[in-house]
Protein backbone atom coordinates (compact mmCIF):
# COMPACT_ATOMS: atom_id res chain seq x y z
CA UNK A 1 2.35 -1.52 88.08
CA UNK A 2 5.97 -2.28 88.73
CA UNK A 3 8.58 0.66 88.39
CA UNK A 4 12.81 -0.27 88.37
CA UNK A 5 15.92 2.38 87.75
CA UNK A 6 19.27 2.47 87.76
CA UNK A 7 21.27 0.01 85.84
CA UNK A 8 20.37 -3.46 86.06
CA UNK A 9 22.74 -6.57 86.42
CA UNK A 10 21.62 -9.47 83.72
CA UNK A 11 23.17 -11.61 81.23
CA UNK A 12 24.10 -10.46 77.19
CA UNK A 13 25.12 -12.10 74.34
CA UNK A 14 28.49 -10.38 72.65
CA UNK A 15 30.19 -10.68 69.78
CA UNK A 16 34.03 -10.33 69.17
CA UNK A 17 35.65 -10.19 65.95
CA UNK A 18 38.61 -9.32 63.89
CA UNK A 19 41.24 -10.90 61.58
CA UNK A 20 43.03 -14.07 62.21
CA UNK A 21 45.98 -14.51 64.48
CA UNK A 22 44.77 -11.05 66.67
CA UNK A 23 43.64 -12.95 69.89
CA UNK A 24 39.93 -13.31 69.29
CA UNK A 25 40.06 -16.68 71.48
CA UNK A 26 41.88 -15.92 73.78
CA UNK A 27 40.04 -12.65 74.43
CA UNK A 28 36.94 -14.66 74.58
CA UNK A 29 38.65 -17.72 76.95
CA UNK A 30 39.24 -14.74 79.62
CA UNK A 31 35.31 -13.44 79.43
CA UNK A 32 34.52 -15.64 82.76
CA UNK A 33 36.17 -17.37 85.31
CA UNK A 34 33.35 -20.25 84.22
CA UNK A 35 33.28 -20.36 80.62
CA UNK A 36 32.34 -23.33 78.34
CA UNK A 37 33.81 -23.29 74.92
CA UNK A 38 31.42 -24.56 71.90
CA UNK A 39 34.52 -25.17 69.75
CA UNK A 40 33.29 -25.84 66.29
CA UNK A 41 36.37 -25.11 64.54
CA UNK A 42 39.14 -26.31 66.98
CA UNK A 43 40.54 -23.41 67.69
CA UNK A 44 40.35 -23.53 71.52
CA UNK A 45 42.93 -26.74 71.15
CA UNK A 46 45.98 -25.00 73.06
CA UNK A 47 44.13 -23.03 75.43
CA UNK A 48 43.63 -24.44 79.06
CA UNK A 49 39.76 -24.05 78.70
CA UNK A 50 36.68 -27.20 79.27
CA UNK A 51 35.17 -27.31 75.62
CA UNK A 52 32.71 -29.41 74.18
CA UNK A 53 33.15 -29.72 70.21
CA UNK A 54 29.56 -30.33 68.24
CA UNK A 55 29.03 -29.90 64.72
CA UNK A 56 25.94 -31.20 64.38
CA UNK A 57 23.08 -28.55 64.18
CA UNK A 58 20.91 -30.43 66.23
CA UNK A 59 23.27 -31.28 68.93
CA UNK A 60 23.46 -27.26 69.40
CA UNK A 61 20.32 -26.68 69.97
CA UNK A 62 20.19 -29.28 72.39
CA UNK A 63 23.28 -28.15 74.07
CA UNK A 64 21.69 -24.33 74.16
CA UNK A 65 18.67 -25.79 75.91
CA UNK A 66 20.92 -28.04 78.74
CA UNK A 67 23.42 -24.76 79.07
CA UNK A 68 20.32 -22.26 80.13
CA UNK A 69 19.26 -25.44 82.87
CA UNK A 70 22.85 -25.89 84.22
CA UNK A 71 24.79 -24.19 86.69
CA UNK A 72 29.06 -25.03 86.34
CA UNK A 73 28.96 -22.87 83.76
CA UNK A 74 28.04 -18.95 83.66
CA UNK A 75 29.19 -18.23 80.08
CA UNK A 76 29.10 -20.19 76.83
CA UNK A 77 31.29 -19.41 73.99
CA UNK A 78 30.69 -19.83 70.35
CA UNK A 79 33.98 -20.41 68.26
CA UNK A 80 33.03 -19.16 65.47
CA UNK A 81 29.90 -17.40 63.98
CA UNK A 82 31.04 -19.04 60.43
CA UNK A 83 31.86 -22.87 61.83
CA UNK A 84 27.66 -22.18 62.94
CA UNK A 85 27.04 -21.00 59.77
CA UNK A 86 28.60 -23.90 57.88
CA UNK A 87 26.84 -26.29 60.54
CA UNK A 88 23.26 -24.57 59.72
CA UNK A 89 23.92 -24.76 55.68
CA UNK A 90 25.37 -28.68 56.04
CA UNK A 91 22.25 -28.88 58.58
CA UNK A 92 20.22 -27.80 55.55
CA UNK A 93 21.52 -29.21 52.59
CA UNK A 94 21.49 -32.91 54.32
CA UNK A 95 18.02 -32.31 55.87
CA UNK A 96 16.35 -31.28 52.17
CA UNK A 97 18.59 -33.76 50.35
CA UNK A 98 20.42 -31.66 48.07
CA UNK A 99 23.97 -30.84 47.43
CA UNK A 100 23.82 -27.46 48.08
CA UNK A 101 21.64 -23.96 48.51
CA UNK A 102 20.64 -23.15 45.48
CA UNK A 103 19.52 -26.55 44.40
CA UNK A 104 15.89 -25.43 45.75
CA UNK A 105 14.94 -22.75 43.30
CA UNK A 106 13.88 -19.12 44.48
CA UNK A 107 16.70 -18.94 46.41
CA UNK A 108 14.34 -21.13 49.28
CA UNK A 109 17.45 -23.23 50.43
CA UNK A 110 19.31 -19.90 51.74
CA UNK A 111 15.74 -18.99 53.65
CA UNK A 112 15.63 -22.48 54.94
CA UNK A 113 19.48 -21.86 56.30
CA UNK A 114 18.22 -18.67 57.74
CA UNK A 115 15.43 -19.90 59.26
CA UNK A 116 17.97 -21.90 61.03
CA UNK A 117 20.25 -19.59 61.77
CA UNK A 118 17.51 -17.38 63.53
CA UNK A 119 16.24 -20.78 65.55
CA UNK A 120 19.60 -20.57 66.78
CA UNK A 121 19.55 -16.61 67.12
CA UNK A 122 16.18 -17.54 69.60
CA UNK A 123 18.51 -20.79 71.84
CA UNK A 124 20.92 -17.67 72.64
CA UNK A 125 18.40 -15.14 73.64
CA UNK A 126 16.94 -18.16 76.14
CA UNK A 127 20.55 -18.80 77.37
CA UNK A 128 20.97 -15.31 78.08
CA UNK A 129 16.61 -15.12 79.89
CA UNK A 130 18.18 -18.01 82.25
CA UNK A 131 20.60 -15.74 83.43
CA UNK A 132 24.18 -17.02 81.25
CA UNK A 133 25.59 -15.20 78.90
CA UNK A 134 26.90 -16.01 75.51
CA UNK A 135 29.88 -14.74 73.84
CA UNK A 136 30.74 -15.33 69.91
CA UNK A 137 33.69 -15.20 68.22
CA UNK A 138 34.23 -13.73 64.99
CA UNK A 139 36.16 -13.20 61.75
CA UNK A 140 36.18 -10.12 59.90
CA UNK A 141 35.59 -9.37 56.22
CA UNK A 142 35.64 -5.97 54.10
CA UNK A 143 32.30 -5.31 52.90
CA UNK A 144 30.78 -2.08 50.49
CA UNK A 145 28.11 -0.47 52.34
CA UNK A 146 25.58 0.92 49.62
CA UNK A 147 24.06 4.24 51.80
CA UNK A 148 21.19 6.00 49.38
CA UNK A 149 22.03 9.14 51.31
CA UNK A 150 25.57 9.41 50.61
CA UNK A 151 28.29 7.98 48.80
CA UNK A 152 28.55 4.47 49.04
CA UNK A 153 32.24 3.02 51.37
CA UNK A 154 33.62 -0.06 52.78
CA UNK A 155 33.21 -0.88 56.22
CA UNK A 156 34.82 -4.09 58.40
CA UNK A 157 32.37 -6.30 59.59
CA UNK A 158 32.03 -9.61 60.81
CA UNK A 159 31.86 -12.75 58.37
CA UNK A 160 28.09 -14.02 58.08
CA UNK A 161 25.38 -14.03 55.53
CA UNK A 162 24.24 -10.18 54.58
CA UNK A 163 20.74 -11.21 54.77
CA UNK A 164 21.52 -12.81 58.17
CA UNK A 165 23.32 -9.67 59.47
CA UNK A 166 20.39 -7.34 60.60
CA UNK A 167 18.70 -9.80 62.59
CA UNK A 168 21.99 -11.59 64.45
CA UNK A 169 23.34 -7.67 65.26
CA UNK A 170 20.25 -6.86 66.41
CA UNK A 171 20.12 -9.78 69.02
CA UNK A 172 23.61 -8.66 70.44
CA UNK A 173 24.07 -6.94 73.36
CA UNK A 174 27.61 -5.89 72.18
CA UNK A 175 29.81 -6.05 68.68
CA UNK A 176 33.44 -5.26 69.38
CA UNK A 177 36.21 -5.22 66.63
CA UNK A 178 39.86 -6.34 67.85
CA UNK A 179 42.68 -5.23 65.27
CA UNK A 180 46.11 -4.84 65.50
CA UNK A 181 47.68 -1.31 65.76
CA UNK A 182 49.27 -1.10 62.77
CA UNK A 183 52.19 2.05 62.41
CA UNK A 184 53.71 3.38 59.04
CA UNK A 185 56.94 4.71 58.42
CA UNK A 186 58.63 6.29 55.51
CA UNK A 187 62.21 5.69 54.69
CA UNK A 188 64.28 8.68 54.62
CA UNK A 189 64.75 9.81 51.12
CA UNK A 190 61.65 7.03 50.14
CA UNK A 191 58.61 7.63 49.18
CA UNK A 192 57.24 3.93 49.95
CA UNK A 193 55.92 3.88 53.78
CA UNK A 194 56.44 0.29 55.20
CA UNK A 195 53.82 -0.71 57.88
CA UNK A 196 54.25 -2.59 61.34
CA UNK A 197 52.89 -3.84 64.50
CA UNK A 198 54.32 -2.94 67.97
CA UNK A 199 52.06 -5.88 69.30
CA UNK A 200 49.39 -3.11 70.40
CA UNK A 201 46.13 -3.97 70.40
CA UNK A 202 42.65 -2.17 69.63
CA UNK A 203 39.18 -3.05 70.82
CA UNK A 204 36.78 -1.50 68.84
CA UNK A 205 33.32 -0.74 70.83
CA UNK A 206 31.18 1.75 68.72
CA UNK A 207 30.39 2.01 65.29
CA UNK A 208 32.72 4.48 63.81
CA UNK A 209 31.53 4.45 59.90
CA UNK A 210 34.61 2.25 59.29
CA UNK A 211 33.75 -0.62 61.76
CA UNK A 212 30.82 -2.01 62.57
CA UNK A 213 30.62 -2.01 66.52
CA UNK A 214 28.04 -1.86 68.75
CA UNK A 215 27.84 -1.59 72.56
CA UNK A 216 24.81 -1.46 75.34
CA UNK A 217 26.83 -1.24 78.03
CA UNK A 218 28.00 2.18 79.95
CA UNK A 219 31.04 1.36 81.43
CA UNK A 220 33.30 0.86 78.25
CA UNK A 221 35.27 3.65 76.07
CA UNK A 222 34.94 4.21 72.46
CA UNK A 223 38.19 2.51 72.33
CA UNK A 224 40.91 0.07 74.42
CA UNK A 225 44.16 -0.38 73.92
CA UNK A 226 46.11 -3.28 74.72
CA UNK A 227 49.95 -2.44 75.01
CA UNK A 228 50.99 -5.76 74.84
CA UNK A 229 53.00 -8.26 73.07
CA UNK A 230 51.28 -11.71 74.16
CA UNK A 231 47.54 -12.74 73.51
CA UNK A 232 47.92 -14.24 77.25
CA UNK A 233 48.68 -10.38 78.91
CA UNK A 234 45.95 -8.74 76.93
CA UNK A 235 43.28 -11.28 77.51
CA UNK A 236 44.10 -11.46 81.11
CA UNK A 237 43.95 -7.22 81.21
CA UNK A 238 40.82 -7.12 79.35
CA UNK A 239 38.90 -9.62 81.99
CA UNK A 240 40.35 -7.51 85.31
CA UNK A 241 39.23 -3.99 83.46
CA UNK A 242 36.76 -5.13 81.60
CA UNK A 243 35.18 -8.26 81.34
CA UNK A 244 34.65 -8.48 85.08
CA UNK A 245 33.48 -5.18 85.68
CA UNK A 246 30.61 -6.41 83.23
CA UNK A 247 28.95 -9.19 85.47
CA UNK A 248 28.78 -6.03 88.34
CA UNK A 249 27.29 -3.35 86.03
CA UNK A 250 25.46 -4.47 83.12
């Protein structure tokens, strides 16, 4: 019988969300020095980055199995968690020959998608066993969370399928929420506060009832802030304090 300790270097799989325009891509284009962007949704186009742009469901899982196998890359990021989504239901709808979901009765279609979703779920988990990790980027929605043990509130979480939720968090290694700081300020002799953005930004890394966050690794605070006023300068901060610390400690 084989005993470790202390904290062990290996691969994760991350998530990084928030709402548009914040600098989810560019947060995500500064994880590694050796990334590969799976650009779905284009939005890698006027970053300096080596992408590969799939949408066909198949072609993923194909490109999961050749990423774990290679060795240019160290990182492989997913732009975005709903472009995979929509490539899973189109995935589904064309394979089953219907025009959408809820053409198979009993609500099978959306347990079909799901069942693809999760085969995916299973290529990241084996990209991150060879040793890579994977990083997804996000876009964040307001939903009500119904809590039997107190009254129910609404909570920002990332954009995917509620059913599909509790299995993809589970499989991350980390769920961070990137927002702008946003300021208020009241008028003198006005009741109306007017809000702003100093072009600070805040990484969420632990669920705080408001936000759902989660986070395995030790060596990041409950919170980061990036004083800022480009994408470029806080992406390039949060790879020297951050994201590189992470291939030494986690």
């Amino acid at each position: 019988m084989q005993f470790s300790s202390g904290i062990q270097k290996r691969a994760v799989i991350g998530l990084v969300y928030g709402p548009p325009g914040v600098g989810k891509t560019h947060m995500a284009a500064a994880f590694s020095e050796k990334v590969l962007f799976l650009d779905i949704e284009n939005g890698s186009s006027w970053l300096n980055v080596t992408r590969i742009n799939i949408t066909s469901y198949s072609y993923i899982l194909d490109l999961l199995v050749w990423f774990a196998s290679q060795n240019d890359f160290d990182s492989l990021i997913i732009d975005s968690v709903t472009a995979l989504e929509r490539v899973a239901m189109d995935h589904t709808v064309k394979t089953n020959s219907i025009h959408n979901l809820e053409d198979i009765p009993f609500g099978k279609g959306w347990s079909i998608y799901r069942s693809h979703m999760a085969k995916a779920c299973r290529g990241f988990e084996y990209v991150r066993d060879s040793g890579k990790s994977v990083l997804l980027v996000g876009h964040s929605q307001v939903k009500t969370v119904n809590d039997p043990t107190m009254q129910s509130y609404d909570r920002m979480e990332y954009n995917i399928d509620s059913k599909m939720q509790p299995q993809f968090t589970s499989m991350l290694d980390f769920c961070y929420y990137l927002r702008p700081q946003v300021l208020t300020m009241k008028e003198t002799g006005s009741k109306i506060e007017r809000s702003f953005s100093n072009g600070t930004r805040e990484l969420i890394t632990v669920d705080r009832g408001g936000v759902l966050s989660k986070n395995r690794l030790s060596h990041l605070p409950e919170m980061i802030e990036f004083k800022h006023h480009t994408t470029e300068e806080a992406a390039t901060e949060m790879y020297r304090k951050f994201w590189k610390q992470l291939f030494k400690t986690s």
